[in-house]
Protein backbone atom coordinates (compact mmCIF):
# COMPACT_ATOMS: atom_id res chain seq x y z
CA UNK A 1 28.03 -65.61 -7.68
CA UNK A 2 28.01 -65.79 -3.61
CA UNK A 3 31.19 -64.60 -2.00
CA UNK A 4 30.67 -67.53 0.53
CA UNK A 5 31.27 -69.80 -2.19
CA UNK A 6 34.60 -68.77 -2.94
CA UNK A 7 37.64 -69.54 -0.68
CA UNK A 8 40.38 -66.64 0.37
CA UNK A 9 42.67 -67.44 -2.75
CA UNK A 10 39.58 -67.66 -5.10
CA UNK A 11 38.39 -63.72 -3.78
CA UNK A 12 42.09 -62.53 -4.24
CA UNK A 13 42.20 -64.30 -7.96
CA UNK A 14 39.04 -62.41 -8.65
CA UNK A 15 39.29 -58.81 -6.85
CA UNK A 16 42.90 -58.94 -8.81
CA UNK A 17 41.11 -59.72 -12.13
CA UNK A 18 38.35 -57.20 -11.59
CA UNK A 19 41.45 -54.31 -10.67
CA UNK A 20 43.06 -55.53 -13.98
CA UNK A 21 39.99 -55.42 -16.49
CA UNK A 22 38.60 -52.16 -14.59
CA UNK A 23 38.50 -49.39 -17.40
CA UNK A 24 37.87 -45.34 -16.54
CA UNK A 25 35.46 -43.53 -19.52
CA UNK A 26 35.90 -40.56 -20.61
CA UNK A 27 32.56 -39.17 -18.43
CA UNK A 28 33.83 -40.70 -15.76
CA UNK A 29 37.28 -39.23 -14.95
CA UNK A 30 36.46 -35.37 -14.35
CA UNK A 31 34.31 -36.94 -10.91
CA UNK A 32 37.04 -39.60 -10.18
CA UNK A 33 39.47 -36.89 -9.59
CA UNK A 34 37.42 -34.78 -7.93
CA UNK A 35 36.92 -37.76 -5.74
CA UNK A 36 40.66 -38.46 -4.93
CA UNK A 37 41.15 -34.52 -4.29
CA UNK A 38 43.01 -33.82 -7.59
CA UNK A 39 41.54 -30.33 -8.60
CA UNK A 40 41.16 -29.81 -12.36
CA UNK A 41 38.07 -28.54 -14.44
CA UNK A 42 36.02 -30.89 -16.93
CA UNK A 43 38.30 -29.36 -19.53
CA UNK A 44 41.48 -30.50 -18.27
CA UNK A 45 40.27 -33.63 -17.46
CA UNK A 46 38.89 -34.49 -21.18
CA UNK A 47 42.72 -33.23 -21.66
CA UNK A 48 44.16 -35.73 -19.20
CA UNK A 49 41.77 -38.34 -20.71
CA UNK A 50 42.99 -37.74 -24.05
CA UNK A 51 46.73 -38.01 -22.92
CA UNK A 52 46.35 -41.52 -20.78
CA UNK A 53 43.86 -42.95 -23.57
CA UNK A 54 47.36 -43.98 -25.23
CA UNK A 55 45.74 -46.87 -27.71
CA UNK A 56 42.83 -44.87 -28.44
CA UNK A 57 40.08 -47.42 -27.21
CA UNK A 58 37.95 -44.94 -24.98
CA UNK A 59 38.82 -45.79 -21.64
CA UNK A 60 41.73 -45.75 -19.73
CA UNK A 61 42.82 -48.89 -17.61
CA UNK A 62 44.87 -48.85 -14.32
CA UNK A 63 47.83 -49.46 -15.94
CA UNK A 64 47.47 -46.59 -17.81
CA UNK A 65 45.95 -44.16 -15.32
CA UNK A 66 48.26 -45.66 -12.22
CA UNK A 67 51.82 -44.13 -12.97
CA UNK A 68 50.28 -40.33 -13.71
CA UNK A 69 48.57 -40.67 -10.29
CA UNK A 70 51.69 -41.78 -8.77
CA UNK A 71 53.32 -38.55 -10.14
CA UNK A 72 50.43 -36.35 -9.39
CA UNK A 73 51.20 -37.64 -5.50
CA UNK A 74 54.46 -37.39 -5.81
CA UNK A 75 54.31 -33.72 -6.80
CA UNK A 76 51.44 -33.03 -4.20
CA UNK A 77 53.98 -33.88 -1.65
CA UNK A 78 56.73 -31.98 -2.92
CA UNK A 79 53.87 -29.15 -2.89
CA UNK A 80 53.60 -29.58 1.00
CA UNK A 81 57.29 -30.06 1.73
CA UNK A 82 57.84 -26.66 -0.06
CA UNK A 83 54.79 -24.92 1.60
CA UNK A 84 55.86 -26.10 5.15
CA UNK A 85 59.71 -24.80 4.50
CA UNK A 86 57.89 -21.33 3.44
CA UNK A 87 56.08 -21.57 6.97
CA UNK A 88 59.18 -22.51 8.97
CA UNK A 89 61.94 -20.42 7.11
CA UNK A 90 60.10 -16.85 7.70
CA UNK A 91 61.45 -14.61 9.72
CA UNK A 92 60.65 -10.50 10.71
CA UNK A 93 63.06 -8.31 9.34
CA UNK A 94 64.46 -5.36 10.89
CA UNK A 95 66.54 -3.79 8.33
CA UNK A 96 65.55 -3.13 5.00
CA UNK A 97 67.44 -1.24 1.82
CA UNK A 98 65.99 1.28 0.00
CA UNK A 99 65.06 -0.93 -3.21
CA UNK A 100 61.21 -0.24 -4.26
CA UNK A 101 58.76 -3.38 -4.75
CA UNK A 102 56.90 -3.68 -7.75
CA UNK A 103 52.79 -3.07 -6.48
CA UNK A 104 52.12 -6.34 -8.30
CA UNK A 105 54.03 -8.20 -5.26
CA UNK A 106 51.81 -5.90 -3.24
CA UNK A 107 48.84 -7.34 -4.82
CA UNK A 108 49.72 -11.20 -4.78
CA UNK A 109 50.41 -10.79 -1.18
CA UNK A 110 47.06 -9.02 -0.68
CA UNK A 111 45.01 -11.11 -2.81
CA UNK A 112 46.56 -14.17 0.01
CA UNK A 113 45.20 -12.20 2.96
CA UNK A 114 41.56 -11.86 1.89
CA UNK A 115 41.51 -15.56 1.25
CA UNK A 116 42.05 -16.12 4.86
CA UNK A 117 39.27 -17.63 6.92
CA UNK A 118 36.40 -15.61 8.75
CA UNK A 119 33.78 -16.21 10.35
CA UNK A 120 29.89 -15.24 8.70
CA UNK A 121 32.17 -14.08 5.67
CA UNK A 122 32.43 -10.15 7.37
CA UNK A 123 35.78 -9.50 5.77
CA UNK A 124 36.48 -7.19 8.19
CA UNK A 125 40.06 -6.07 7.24
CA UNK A 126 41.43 -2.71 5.10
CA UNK A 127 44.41 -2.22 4.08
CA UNK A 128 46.13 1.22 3.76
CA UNK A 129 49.38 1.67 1.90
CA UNK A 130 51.16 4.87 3.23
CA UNK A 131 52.90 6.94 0.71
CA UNK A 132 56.35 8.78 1.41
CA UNK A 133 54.43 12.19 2.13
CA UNK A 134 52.08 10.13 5.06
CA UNK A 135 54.89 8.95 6.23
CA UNK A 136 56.50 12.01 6.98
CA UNK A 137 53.42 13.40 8.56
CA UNK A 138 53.86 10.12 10.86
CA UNK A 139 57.60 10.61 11.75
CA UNK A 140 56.19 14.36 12.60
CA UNK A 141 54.11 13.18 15.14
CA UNK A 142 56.69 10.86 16.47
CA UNK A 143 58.81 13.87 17.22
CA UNK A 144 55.40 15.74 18.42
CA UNK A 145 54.84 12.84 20.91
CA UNK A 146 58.48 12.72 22.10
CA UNK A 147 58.62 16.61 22.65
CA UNK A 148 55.36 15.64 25.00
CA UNK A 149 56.64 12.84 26.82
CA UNK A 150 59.44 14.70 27.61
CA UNK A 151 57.40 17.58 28.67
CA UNK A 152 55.19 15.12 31.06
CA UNK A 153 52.51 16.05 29.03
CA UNK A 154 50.18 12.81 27.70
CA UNK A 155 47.89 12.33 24.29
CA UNK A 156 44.35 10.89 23.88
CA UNK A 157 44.44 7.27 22.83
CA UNK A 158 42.58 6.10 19.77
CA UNK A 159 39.00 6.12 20.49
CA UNK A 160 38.84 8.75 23.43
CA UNK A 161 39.00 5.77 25.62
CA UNK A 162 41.80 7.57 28.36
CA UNK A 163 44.95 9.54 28.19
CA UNK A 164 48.17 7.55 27.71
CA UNK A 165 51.75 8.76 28.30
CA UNK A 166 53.44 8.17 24.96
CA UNK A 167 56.74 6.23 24.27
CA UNK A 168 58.53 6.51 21.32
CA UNK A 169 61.16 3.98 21.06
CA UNK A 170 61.25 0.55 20.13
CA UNK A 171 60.44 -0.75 16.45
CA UNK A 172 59.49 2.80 14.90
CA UNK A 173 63.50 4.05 15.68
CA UNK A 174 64.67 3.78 12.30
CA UNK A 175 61.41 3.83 10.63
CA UNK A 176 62.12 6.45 8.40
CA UNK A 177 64.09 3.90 6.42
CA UNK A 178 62.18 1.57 5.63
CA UNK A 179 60.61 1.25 2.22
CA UNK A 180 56.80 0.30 2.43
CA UNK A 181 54.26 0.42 5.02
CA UNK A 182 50.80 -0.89 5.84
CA UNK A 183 48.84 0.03 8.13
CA UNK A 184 45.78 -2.83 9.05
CA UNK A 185 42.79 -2.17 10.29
CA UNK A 186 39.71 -4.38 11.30
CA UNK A 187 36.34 -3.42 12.03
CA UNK A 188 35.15 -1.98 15.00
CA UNK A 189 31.85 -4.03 16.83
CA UNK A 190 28.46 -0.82 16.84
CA UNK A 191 28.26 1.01 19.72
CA UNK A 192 25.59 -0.72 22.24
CA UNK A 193 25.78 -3.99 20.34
CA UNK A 194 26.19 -6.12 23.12
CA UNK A 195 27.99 -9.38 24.07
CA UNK A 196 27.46 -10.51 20.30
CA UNK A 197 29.01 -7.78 18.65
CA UNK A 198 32.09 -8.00 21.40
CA UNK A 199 32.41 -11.41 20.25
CA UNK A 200 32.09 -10.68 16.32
CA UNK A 201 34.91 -7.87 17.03
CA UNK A 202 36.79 -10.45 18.77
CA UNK A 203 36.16 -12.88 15.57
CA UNK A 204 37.21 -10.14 13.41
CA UNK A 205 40.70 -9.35 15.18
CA UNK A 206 41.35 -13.21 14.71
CA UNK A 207 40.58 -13.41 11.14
CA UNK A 208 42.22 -9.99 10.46
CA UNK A 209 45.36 -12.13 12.10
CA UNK A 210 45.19 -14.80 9.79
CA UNK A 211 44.74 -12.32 6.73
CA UNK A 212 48.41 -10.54 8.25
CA UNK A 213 50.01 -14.05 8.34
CA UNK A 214 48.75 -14.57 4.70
CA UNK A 215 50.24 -11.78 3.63
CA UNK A 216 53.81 -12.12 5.14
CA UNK A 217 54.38 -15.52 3.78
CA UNK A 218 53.54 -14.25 0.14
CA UNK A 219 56.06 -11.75 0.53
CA UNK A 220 58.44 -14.23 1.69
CA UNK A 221 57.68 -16.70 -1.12
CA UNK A 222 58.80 -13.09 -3.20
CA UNK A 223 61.90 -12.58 -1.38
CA UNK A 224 60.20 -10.27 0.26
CA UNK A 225 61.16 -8.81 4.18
CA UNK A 226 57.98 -7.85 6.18
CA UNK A 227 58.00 -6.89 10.21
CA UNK A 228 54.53 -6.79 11.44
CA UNK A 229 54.44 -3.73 14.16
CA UNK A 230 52.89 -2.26 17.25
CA UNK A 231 53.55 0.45 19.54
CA UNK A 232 51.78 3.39 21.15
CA UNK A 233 51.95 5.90 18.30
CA UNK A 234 49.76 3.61 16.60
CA UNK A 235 47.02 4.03 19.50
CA UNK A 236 46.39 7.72 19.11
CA UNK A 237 44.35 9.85 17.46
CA UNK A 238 46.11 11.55 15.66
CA UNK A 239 48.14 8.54 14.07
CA UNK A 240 44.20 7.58 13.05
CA UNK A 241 43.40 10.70 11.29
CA UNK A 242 46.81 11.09 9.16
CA UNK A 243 46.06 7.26 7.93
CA UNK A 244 42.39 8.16 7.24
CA UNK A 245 41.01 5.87 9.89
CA UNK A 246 37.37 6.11 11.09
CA UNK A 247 38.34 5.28 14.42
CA UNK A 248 34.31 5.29 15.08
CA UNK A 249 34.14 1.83 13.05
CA UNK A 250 37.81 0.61 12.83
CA UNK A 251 40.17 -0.74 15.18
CA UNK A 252 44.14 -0.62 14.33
CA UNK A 253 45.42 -3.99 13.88
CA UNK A 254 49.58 -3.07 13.23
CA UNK A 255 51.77 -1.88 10.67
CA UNK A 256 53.35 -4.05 8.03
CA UNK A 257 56.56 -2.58 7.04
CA UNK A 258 58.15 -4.26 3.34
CA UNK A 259 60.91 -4.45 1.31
CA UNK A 260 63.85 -6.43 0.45
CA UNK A 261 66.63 -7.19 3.43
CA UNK A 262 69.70 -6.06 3.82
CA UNK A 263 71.77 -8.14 2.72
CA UNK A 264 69.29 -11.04 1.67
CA UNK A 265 66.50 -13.30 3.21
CA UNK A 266 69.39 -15.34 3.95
CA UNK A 267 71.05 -13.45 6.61
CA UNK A 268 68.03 -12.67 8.97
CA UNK A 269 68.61 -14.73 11.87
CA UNK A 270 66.14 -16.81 13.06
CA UNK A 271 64.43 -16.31 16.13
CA UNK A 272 65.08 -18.62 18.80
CA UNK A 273 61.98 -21.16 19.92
CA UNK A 274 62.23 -22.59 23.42
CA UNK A 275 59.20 -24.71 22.58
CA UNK A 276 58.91 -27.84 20.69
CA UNK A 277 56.00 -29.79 19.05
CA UNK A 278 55.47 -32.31 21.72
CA UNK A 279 55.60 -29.45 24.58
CA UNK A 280 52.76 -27.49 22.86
CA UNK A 281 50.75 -30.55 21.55
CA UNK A 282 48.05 -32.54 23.96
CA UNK A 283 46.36 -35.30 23.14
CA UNK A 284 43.64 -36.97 25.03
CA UNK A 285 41.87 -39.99 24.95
C-alpha cells in the first residue's frame, strides 16, 4: 500500500495500529536495549523477557514492555540527580579524627581512579599509601627543612633541576594528625624525547588529574574526607626517596590525605564560588 494514497488521519489510524500490534521476541530484546542504552547482559535480558512475557505468548507487546521502561527512566534519572549532588556536595577537608578506614574503601576509591580517561591507554599513575613509620620519616624532614630555612640554607628540588629555599607552612601544619595519606605520582616523559614526549607527559598529568578527582568522590560517596595537597616538601629529593619514588621516571602529582571529618561530612563548609554556569560557559554559532 502507497503512503500517498492515504490521507493524514488514515497514516495516524495506521502508525497507531502498527504501535499497538508491534510484539518484541525473545531474540530480539537483549539488542533493543542495548539500542536504547539500557546495559544488561543476554542473561538478564532472557530474565527481563521472562518477567514482561506476563501471558506467556512469546513476545512482549508495548503495553507490556512500556511501563518497565518508564521505570527504568525514571530510575536512570534519579541515578544522575544523585551522581550530580555527589559532584556538587564535595568539599576538601582540613580536619580529620583519628578513626582508621577499612582498605576496602581504599580500594573502591582506587579501582574509580584507574577508570578515568587517558589518552593511548598509558595509565600513567601509582599510587603509594604511606604507613605511620613513612610518615614520621616525612614529618622528620619537615623539621630538617625548617631548621634549613631558618639557617638560610636551601635543598635540591626533585629532579636536580635547581636549589629552592624551602617553606614549611601551609597544609602540612597539622599533618601529623591526619589518618591516611597518598602520595600520586605520574610518569615522567624519557629524557631527549622531544616535543612528543613533553606533550604525552603533559597528557599524563591531565589524566593522572582525572584519576585524583575519581578517587575523592568515591571517598565522599563513603563518607569519606579527602584534601588533595601540594607544597614544597613534596618537590625535594629527599621527600622522593622516603616515598620510594624514581624521580628519573616519575613526576609527583600531590598528596591525598583521608579519613573521616571531624565532626561529619556535614559540617565542612563549602567553599565559596564567585563563578556561575553562564559566566564560564560560551557558546558560539
Amino acid at each position: 500500500l502507497d503512503s500517498t494514497d492515504l490521507d493524514s488521519s488514515d497514516n495516524e489510524d495506521c502508525v497507531t495500529t502498527v504501535l499497538e500490534n508491534a510484539a518484541i521476541l525473545k531474540g530480539d530484546l537483549y539488542s533493543m536495549l542495548q539500542a536504547l542504552d539500557v546495559e544488561a547482559s543476554v542473561e538478564e535480558s532472557e530474565a527481563l523477557f521472562k518477567y514482561l512475557d506476563e501471558d506467556d505468548d512469546g513476545h512482549i507487546t508495548l503495553d507490556e514492555f512500556l511501563p518497565w521502561y518508564a521505570e527504568s527512566v525514571d530510575a536512570a534519572q534519579q541515578v544522575s540527580a544523585t551522581f550530580q549532588n555527589l559532584v556538587q556536595s564535595r568539599r576538601s577537608v582540613h580536619k580529620f579524627d583519628a578513626t582508621e578506614v577499612d582498605d576496602g574503601v581504599l580500594r573502591r576509591a582506587l579501582e574509580c581512579a584507574i577508570a578515568a580517561p587517558n589518552r593511548r591507554g598509558t595509565e600513567p599513575w601509582r599510587f603509594i599509601k604511606l604507613g605511620k613509620e613513612t610518615v614520621g620519616k616525612i614529618s622528620d624532614l619537615r623539621d630538617e627543612l625548617r631548621n634549613k630555612r631558618n639557617s638560610g640554607e636551601t635543598t635540591t628540588a626533585a629532579g636536580g633541576d635547581s636549589s629552592i629555599n624551602i617553606g614549611v607552612g601551609g597544609s602540612f601544619v597539622s599533618w601529623t594528625k591526619v589518618p591516611h595519606w597518598i602520595v600520586v605520582t605520574y610518569a615522567k616523559a624519557p629524557p631527549n624525547s622531544g616535543p612528543d614526549g613533553k606533550m604525552q607527559q603533559r597528557e599524563d598529568f591531565k589524566s593522572t588529574c582525572c584519576a585524583v578527582q575519581n578517587f575523592l568522590l568515591s571517598m565522599w560517596s563513603e563518607g569519606i574526607g579527602t584534601k588533595w595537597t601540594d607544597g614544597p616538601i613534596q618537590r625535594t629529593e629527599e621527600f622522593a626517596e622516603i616515598c620510594g619514588i624514581n624521580l628519573e621516571k616519575e613526576k609527583v602529582a600531590g598528596v591525598i590525605w583521608y579519613g573521616f571529618a571531624k565532626g561529619g561530612l556535614n559540617g565542612v563548609k563549602a567553599q565559596f564560588r564567585r563563578k556561575g554556569v553562564e559566566e564560564v560557559l560560551d557558546i558560539l554559532p
